[in-house]
PDB file of N, CA and C in Angstrom:
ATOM      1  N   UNK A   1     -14.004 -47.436  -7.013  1.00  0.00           N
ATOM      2  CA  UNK A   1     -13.170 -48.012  -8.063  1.00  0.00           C
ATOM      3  C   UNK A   1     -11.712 -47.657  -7.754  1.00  0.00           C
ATOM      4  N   UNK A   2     -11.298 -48.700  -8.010  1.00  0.00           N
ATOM      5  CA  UNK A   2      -9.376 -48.730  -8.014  1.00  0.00           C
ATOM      6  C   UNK A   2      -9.054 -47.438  -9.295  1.00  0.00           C
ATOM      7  N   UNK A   3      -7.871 -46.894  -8.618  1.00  0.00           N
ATOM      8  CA  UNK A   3      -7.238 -46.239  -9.986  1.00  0.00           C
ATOM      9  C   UNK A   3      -6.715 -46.925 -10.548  1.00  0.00           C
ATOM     10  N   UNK A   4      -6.302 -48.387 -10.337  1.00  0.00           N
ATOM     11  CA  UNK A   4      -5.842 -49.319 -11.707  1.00  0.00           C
ATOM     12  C   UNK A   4      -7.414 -49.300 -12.466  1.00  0.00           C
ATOM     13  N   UNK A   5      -8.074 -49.677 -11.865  1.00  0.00           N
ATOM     14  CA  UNK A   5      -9.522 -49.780 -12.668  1.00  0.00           C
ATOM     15  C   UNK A   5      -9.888 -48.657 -12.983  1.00  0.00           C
ATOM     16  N   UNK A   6      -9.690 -47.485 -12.549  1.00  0.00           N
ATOM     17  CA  UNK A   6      -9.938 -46.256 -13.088  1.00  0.00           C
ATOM     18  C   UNK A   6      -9.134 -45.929 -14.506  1.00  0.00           C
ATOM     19  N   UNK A   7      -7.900 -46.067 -14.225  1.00  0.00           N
ATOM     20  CA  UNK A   7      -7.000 -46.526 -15.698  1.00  0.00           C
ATOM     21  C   UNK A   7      -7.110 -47.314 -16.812  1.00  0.00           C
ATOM     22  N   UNK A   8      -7.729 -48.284 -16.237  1.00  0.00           N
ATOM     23  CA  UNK A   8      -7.971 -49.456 -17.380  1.00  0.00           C
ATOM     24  C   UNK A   8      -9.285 -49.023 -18.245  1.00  0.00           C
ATOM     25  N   UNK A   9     -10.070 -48.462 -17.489  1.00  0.00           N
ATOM     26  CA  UNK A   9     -11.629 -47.508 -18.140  1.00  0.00           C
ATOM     27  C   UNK A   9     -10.826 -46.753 -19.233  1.00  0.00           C
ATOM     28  N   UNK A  10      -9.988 -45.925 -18.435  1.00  0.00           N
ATOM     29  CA  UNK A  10      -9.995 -44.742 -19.051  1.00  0.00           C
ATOM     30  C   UNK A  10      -9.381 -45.152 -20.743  1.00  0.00           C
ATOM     31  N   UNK A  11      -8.335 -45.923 -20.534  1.00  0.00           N
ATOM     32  CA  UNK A  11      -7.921 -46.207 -21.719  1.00  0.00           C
ATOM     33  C   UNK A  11      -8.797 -47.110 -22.432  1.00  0.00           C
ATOM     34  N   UNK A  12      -9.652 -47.968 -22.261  1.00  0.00           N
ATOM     35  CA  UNK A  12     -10.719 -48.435 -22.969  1.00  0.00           C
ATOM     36  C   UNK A  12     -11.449 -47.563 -24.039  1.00  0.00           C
ATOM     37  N   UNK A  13     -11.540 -46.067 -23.538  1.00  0.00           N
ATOM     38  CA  UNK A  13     -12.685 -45.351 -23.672  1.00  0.00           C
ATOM     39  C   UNK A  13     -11.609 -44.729 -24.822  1.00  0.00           C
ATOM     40  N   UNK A  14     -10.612 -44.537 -24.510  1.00  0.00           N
ATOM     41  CA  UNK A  14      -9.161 -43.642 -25.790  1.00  0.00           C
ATOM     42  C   UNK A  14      -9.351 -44.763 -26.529  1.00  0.00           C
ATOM     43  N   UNK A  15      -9.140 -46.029 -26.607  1.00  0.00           N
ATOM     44  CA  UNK A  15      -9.357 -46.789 -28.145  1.00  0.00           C
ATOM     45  C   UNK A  15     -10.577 -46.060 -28.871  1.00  0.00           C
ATOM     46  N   UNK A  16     -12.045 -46.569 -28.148  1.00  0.00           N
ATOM     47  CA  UNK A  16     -12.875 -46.067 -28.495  1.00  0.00           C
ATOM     48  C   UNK A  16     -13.412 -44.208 -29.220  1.00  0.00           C
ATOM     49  N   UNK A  17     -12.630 -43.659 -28.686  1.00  0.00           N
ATOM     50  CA  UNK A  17     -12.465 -42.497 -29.368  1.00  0.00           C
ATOM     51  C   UNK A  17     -11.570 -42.362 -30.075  1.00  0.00           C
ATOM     52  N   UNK A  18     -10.371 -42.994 -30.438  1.00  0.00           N
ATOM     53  CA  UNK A  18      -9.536 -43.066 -31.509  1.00  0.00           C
ATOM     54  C   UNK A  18     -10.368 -43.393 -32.605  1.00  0.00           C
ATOM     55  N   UNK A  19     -10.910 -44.465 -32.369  1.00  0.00           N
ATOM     56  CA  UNK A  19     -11.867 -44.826 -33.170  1.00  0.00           C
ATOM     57  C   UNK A  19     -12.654 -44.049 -33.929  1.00  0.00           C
ATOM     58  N   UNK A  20     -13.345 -43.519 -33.102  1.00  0.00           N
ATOM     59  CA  UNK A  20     -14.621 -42.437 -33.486  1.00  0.00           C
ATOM     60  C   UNK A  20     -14.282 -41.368 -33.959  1.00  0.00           C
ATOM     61  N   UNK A  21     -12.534 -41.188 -33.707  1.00  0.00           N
ATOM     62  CA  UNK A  21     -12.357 -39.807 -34.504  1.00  0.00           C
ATOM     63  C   UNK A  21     -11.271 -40.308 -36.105  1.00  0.00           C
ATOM     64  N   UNK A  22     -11.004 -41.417 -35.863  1.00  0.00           N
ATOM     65  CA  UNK A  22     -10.681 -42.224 -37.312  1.00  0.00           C
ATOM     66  C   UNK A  22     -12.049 -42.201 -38.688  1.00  0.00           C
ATOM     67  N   UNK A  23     -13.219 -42.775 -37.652  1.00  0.00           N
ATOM     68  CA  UNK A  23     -14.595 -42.840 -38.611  1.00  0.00           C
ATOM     69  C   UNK A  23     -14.733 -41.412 -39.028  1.00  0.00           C
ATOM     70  N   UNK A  24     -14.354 -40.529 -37.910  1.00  0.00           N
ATOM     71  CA  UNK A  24     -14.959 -38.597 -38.563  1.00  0.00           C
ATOM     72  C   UNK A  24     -13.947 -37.732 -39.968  1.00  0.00           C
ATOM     73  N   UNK A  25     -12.762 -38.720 -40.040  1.00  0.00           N
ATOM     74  CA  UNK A  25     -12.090 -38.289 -40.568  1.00  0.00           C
ATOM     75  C   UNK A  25     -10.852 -37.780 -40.578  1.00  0.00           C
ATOM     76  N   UNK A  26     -10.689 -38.100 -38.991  1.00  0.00           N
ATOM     77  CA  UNK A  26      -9.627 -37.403 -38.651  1.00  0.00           C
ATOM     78  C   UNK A  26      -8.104 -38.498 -38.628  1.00  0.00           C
ATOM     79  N   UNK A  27      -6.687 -38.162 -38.690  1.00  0.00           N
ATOM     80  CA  UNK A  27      -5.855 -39.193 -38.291  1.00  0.00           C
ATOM     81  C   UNK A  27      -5.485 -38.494 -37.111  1.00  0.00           C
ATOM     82  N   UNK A  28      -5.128 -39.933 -36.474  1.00  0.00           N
ATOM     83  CA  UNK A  28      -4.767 -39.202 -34.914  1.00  0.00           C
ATOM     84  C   UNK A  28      -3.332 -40.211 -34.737  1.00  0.00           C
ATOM     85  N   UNK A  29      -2.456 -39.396 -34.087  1.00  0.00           N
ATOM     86  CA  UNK A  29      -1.524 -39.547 -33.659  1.00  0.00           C
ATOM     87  C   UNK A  29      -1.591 -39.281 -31.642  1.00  0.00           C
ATOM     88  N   UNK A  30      -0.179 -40.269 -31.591  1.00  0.00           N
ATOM     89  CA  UNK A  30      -0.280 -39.877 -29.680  1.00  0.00           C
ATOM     90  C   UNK A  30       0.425 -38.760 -29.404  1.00  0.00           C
ATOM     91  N   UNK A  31       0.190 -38.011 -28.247  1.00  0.00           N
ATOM     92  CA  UNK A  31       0.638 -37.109 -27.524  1.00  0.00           C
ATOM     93  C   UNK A  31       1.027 -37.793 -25.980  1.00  0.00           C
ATOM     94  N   UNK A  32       0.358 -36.724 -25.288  1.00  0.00           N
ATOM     95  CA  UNK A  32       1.419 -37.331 -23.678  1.00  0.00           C
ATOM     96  C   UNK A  32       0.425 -38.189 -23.176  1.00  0.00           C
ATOM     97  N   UNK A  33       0.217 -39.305 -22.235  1.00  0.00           N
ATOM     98  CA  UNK A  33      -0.036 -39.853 -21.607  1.00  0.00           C
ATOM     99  C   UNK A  33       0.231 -39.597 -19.625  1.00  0.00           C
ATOM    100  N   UNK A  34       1.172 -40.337 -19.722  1.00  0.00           N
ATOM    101  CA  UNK A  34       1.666 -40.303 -18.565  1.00  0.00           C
ATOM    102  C   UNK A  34       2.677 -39.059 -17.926  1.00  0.00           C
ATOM    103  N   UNK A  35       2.654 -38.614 -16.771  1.00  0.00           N
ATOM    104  CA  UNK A  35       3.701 -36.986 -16.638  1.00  0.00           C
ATOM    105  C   UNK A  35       3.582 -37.495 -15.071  1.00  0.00           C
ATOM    106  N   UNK A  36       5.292 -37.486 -15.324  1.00  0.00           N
ATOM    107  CA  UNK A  36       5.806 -36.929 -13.582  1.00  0.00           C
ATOM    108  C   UNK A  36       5.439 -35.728 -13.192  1.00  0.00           C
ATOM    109  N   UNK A  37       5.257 -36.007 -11.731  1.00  0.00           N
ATOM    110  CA  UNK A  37       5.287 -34.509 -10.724  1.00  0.00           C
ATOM    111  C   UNK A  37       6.734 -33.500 -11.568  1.00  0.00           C
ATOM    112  N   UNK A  38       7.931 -33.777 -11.556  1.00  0.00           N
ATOM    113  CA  UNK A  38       8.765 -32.781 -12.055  1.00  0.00           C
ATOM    114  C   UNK A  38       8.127 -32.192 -13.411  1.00  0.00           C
ATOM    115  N   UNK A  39       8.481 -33.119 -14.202  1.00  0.00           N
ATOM    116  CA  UNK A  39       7.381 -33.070 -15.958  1.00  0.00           C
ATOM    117  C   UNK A  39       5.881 -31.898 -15.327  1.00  0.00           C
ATOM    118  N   UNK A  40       5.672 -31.889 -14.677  1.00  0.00           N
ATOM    119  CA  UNK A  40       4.410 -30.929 -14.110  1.00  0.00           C
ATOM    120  C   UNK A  40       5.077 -29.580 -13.972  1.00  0.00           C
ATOM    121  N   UNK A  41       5.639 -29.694 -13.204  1.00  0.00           N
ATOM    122  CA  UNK A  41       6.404 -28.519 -12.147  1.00  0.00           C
ATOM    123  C   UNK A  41       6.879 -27.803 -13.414  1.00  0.00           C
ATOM    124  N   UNK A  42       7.504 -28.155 -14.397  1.00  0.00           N
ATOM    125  CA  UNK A  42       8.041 -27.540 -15.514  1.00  0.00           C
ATOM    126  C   UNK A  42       7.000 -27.168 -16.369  1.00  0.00           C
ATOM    127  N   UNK A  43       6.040 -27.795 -16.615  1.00  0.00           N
ATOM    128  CA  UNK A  43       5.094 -26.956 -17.306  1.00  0.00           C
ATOM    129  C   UNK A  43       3.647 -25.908 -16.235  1.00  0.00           C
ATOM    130  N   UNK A  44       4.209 -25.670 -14.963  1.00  0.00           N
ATOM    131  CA  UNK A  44       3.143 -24.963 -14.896  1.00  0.00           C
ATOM    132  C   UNK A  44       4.217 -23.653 -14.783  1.00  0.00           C
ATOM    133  N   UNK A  45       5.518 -23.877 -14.380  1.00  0.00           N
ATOM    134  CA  UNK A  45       6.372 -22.708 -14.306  1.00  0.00           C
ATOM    135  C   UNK A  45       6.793 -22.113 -15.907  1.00  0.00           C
ATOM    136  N   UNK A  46       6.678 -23.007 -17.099  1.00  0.00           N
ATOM    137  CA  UNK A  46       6.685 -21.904 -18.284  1.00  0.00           C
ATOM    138  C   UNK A  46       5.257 -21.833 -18.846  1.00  0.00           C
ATOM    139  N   UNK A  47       3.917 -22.199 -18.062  1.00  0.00           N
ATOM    140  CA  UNK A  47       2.817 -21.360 -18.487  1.00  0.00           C
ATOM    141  C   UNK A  47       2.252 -22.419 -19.320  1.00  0.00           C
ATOM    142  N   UNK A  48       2.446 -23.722 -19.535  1.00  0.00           N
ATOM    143  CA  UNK A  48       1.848 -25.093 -20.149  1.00  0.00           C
ATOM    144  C   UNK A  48       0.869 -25.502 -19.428  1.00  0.00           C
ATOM    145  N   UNK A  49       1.131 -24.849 -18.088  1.00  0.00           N
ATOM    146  CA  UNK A  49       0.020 -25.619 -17.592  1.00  0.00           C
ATOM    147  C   UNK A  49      -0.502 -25.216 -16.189  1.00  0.00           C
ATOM    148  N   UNK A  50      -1.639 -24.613 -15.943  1.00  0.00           N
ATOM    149  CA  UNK A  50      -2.007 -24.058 -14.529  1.00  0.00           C
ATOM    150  C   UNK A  50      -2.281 -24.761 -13.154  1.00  0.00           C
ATOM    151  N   UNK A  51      -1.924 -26.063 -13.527  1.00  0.00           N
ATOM    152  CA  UNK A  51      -2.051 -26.861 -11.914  1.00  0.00           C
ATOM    153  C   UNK A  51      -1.193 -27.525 -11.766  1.00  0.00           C
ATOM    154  N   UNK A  52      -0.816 -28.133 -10.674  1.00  0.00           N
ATOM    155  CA  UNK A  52       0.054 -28.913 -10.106  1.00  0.00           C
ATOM    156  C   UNK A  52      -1.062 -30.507 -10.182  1.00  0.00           C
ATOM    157  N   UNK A  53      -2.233 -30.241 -10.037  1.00  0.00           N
ATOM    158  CA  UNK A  53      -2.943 -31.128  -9.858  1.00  0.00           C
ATOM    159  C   UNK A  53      -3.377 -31.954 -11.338  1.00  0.00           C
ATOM    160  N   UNK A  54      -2.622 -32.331 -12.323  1.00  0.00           N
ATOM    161  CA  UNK A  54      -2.687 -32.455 -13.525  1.00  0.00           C
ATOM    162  C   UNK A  54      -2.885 -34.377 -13.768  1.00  0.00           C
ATOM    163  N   UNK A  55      -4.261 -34.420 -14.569  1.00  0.00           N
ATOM    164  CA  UNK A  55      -4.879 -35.979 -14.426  1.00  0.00           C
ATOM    165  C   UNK A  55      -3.588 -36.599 -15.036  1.00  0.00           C
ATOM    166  N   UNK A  56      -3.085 -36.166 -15.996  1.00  0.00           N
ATOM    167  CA  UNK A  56      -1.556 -37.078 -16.448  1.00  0.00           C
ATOM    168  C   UNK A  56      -0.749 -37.458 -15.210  1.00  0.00           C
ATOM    169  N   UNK A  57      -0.697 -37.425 -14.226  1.00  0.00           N
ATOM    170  CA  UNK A  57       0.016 -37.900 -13.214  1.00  0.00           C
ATOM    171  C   UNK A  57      -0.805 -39.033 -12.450  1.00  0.00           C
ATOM    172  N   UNK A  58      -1.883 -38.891 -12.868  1.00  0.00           N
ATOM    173  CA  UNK A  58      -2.487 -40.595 -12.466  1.00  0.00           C
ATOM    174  C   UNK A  58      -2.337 -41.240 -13.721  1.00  0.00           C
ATOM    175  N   UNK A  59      -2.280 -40.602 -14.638  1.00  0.00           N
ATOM    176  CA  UNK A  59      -2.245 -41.829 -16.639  1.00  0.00           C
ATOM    177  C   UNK A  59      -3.758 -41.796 -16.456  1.00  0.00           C
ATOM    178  N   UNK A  60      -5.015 -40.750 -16.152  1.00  0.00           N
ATOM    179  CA  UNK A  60      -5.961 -41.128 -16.184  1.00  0.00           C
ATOM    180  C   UNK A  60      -6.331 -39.961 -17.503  1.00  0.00           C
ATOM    181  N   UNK A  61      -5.234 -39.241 -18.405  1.00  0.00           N
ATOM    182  CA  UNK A  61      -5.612 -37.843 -19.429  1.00  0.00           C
ATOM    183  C   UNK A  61      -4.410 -38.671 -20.255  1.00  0.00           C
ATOM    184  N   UNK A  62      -4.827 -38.273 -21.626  1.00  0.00           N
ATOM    185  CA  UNK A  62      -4.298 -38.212 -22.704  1.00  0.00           C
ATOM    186  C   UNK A  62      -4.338 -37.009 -23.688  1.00  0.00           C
ATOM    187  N   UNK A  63      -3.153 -36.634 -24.017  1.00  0.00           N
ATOM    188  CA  UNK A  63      -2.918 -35.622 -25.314  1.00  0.00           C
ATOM    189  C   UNK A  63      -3.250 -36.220 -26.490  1.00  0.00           C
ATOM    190  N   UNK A  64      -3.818 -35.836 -27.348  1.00  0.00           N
ATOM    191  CA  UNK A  64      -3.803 -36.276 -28.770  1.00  0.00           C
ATOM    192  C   UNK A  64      -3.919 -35.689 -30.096  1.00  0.00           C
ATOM    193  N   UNK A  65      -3.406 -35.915 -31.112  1.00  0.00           N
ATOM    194  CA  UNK A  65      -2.796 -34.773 -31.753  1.00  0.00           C
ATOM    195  C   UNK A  65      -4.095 -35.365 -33.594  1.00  0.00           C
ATOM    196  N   UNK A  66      -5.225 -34.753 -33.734  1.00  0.00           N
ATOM    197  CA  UNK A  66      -5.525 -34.998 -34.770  1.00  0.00           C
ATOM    198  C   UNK A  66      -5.207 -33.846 -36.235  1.00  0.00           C
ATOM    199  N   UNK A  67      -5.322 -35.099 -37.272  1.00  0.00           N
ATOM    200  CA  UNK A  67      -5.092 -34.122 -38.624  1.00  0.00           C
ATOM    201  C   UNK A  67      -6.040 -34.431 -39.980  1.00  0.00           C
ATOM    202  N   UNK A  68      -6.524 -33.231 -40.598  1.00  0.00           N
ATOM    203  CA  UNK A  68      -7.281 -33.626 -41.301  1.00  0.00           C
ATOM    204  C   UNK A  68      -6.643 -33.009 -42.229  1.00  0.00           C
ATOM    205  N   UNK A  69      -6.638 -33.771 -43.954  1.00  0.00           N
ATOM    206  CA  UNK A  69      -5.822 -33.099 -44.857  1.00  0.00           C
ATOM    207  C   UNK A  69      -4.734 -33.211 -45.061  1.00  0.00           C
ATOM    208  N   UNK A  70      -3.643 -33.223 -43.893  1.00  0.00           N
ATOM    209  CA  UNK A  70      -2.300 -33.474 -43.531  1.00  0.00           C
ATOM    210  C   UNK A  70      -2.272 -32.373 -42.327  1.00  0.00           C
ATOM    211  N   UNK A  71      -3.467 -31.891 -42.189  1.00  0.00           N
ATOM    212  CA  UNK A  71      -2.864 -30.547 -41.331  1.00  0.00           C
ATOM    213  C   UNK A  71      -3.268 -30.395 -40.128  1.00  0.00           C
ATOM    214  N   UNK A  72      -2.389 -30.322 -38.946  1.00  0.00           N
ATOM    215  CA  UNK A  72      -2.987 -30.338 -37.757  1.00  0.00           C
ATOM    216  C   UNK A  72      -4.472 -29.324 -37.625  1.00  0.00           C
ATOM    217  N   UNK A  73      -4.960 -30.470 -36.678  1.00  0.00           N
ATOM    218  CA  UNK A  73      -6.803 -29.167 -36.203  1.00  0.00           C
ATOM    219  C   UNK A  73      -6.581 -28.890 -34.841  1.00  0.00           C
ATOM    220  N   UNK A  74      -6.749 -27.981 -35.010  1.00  0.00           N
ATOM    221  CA  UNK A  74      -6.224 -27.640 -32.811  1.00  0.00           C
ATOM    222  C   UNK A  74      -7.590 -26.696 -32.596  1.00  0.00           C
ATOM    223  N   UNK A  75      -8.506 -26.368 -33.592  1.00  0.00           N
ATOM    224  CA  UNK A  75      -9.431 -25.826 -32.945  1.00  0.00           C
ATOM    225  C   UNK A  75     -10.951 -26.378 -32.313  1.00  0.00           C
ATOM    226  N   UNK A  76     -11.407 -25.712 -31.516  1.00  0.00           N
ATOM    227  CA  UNK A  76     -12.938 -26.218 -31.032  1.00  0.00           C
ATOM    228  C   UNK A  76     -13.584 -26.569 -31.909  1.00  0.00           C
ATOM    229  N   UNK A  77     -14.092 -25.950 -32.513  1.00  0.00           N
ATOM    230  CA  UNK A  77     -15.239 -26.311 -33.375  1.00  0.00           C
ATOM    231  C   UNK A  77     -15.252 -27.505 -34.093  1.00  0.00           C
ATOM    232  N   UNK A  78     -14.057 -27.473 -34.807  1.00  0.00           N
ATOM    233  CA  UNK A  78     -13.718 -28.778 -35.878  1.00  0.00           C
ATOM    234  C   UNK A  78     -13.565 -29.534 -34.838  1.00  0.00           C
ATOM    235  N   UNK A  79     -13.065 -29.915 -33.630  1.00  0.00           N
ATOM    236  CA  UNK A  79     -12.615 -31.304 -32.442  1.00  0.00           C
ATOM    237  C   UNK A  79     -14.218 -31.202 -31.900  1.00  0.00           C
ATOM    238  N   UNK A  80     -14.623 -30.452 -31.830  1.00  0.00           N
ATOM    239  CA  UNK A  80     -16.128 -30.539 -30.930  1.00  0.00           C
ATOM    240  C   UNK A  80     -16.939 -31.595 -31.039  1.00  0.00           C
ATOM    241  N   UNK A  81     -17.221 -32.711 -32.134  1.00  0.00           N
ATOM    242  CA  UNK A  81     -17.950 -33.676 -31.814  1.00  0.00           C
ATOM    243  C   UNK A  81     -17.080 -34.928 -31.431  1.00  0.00           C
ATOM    244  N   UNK A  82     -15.810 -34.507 -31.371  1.00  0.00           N
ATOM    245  CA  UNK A  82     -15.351 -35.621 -30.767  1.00  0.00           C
ATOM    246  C   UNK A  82     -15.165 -35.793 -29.190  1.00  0.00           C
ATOM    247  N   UNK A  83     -14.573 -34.381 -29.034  1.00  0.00           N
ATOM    248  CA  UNK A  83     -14.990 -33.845 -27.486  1.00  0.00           C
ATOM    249  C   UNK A  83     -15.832 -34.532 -27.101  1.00  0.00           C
ATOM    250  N   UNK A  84     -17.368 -34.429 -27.209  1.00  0.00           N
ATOM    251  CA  UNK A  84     -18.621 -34.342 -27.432  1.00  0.00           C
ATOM    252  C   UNK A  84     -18.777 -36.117 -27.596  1.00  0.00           C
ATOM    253  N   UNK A  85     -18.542 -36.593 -28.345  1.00  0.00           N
ATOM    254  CA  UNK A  85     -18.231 -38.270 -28.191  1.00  0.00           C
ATOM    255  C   UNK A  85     -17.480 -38.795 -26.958  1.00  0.00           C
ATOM    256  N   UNK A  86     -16.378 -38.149 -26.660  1.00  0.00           N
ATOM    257  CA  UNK A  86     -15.815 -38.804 -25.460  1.00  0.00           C
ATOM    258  C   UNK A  86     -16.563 -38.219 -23.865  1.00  0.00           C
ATOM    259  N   UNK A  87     -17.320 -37.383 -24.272  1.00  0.00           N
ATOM    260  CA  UNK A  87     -17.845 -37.209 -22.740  1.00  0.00           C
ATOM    261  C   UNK A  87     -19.191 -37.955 -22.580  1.00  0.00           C
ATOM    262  N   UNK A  88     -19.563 -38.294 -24.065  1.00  0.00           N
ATOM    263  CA  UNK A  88     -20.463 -39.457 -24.145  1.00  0.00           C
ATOM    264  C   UNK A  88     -20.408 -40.611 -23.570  1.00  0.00           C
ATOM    265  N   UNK A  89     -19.341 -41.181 -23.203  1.00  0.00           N
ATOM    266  CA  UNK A  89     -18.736 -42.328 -23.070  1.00  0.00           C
ATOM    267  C   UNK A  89     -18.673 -42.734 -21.589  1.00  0.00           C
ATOM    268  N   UNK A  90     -18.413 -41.840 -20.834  1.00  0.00           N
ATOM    269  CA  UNK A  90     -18.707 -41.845 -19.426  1.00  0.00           C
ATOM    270  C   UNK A  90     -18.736 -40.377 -18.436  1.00  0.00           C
ATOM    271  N   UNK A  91     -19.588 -40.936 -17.682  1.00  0.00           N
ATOM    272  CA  UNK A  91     -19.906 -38.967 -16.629  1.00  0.00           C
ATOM    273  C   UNK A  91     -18.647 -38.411 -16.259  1.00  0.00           C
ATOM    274  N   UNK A  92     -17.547 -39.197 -16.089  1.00  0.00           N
ATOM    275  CA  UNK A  92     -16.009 -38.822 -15.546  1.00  0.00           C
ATOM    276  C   UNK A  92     -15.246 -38.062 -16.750  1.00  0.00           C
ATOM    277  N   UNK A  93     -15.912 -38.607 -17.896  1.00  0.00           N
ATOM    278  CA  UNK A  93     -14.591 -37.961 -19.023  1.00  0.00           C
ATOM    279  C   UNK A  93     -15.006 -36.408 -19.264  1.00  0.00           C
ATOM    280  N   UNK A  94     -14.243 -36.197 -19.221  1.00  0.00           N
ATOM    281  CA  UNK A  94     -14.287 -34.473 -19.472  1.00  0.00           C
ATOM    282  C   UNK A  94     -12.936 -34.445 -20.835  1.00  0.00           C
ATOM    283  N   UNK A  95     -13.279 -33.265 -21.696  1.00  0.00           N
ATOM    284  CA  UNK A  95     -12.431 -32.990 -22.654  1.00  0.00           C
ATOM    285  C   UNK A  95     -12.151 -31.214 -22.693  1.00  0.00           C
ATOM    286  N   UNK A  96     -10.932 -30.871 -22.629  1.00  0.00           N
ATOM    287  CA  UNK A  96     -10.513 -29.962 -22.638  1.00  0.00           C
ATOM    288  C   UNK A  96     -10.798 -28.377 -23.733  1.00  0.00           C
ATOM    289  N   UNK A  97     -11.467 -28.911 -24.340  1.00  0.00           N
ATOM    290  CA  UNK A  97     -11.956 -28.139 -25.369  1.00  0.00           C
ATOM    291  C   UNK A  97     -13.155 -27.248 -24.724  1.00  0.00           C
ATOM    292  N   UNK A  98     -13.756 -27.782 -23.634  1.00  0.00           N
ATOM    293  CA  UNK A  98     -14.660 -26.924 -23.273  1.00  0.00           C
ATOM    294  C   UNK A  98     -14.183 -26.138 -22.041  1.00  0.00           C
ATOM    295  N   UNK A  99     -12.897 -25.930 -21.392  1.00  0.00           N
ATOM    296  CA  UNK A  99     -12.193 -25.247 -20.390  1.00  0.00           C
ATOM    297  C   UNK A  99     -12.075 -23.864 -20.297  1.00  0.00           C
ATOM    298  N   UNK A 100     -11.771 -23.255 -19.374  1.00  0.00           N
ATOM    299  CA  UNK A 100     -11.671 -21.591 -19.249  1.00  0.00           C
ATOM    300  C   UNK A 100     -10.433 -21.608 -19.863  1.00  0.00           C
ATOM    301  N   UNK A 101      -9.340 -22.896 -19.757  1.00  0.00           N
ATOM    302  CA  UNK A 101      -7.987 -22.401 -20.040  1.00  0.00           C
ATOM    303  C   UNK A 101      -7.667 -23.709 -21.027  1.00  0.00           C
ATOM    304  N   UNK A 102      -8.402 -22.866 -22.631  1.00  0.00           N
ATOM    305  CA  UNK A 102      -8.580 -24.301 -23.334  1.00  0.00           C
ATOM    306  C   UNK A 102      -7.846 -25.041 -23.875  1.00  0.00           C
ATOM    307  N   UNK A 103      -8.243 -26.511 -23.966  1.00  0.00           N
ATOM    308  CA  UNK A 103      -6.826 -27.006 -23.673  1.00  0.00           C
ATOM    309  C   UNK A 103      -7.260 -28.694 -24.743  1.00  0.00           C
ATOM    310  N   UNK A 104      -7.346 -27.832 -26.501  1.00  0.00           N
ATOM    311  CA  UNK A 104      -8.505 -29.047 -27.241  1.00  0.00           C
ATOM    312  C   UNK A 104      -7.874 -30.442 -27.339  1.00  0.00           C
ATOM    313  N   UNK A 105      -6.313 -30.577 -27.698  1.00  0.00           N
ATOM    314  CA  UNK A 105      -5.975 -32.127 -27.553  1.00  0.00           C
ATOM    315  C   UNK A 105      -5.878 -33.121 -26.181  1.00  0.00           C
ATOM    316  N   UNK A 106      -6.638 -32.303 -25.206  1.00  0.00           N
ATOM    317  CA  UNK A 106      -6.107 -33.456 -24.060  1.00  0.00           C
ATOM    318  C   UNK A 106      -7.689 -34.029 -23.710  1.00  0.00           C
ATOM    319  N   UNK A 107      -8.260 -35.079 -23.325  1.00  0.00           N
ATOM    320  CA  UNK A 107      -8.826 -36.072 -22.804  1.00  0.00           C
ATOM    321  C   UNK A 107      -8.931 -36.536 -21.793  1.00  0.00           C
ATOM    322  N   UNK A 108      -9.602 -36.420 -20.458  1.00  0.00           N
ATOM    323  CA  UNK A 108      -9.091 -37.115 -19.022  1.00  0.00           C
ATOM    324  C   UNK A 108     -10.733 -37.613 -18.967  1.00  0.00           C
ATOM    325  N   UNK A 109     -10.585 -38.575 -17.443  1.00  0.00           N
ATOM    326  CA  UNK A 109     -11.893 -39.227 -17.107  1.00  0.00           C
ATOM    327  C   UNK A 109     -11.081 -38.790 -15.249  1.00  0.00           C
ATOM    328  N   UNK A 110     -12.042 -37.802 -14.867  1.00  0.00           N
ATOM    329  CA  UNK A 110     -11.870 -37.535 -13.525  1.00  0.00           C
ATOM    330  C   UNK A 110     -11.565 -38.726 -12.537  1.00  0.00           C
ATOM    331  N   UNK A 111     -10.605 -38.470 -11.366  1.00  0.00           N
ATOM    332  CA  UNK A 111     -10.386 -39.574 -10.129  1.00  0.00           C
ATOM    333  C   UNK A 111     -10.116 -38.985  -9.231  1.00  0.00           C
TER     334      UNK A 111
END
């Protein structure tokens, strides 16, 4: 598969979990999408971020910022079935919530 076609999946699959985390209750707002190599370089040098190798530099990861109540949820447990929904969706998507270096609003589908 093309990484345009790898892209075009991937964001298919972010409607679809917007979705699914609209039905759970949650409102979701956007976060980052797309990140230059520099945009990288700056967050692994103040500690945002441990790789250089970061799926936002293909646009194949998304940040996303949900709230329930009015109040941001940044933890596992409460994001966990959505996690859990988007890795449903295809063998590539992985969600950050289950990481050594955890990381619950971001979303990618491996390339």
């Amino acid at each position: 598969m093309s990484l345009v076609a790898d892209q075009a999946a991937f964001l298919l699959d972010a409607c679809k979990l917007i979705a699914k985390a609209t039905e759970l209750g949650f409102t979701v707002t956007g976060g980052e999408l797309a990140r230059t190599i520099d945009q990288q370089q700056i967050y692994v040098k103040t500690g945002r971020s441990k790789t250089m190798n970061s799926i936002h530099i293909k646009r194949c990861a998304i940040d996303l910022n949900f709230f329930k109540d009015g109040k941001l949820v940044y933890d596992v447990k409460t994001l966990a079935p959505v996690g859990e929904y988007w890795e449903s969706l295809h063998p590539k998507n992985q969600w950050g919530g289950k990481w050594r270096f955890v990381d619950v609003p971001h979303f990618q589908r491996t390339v």
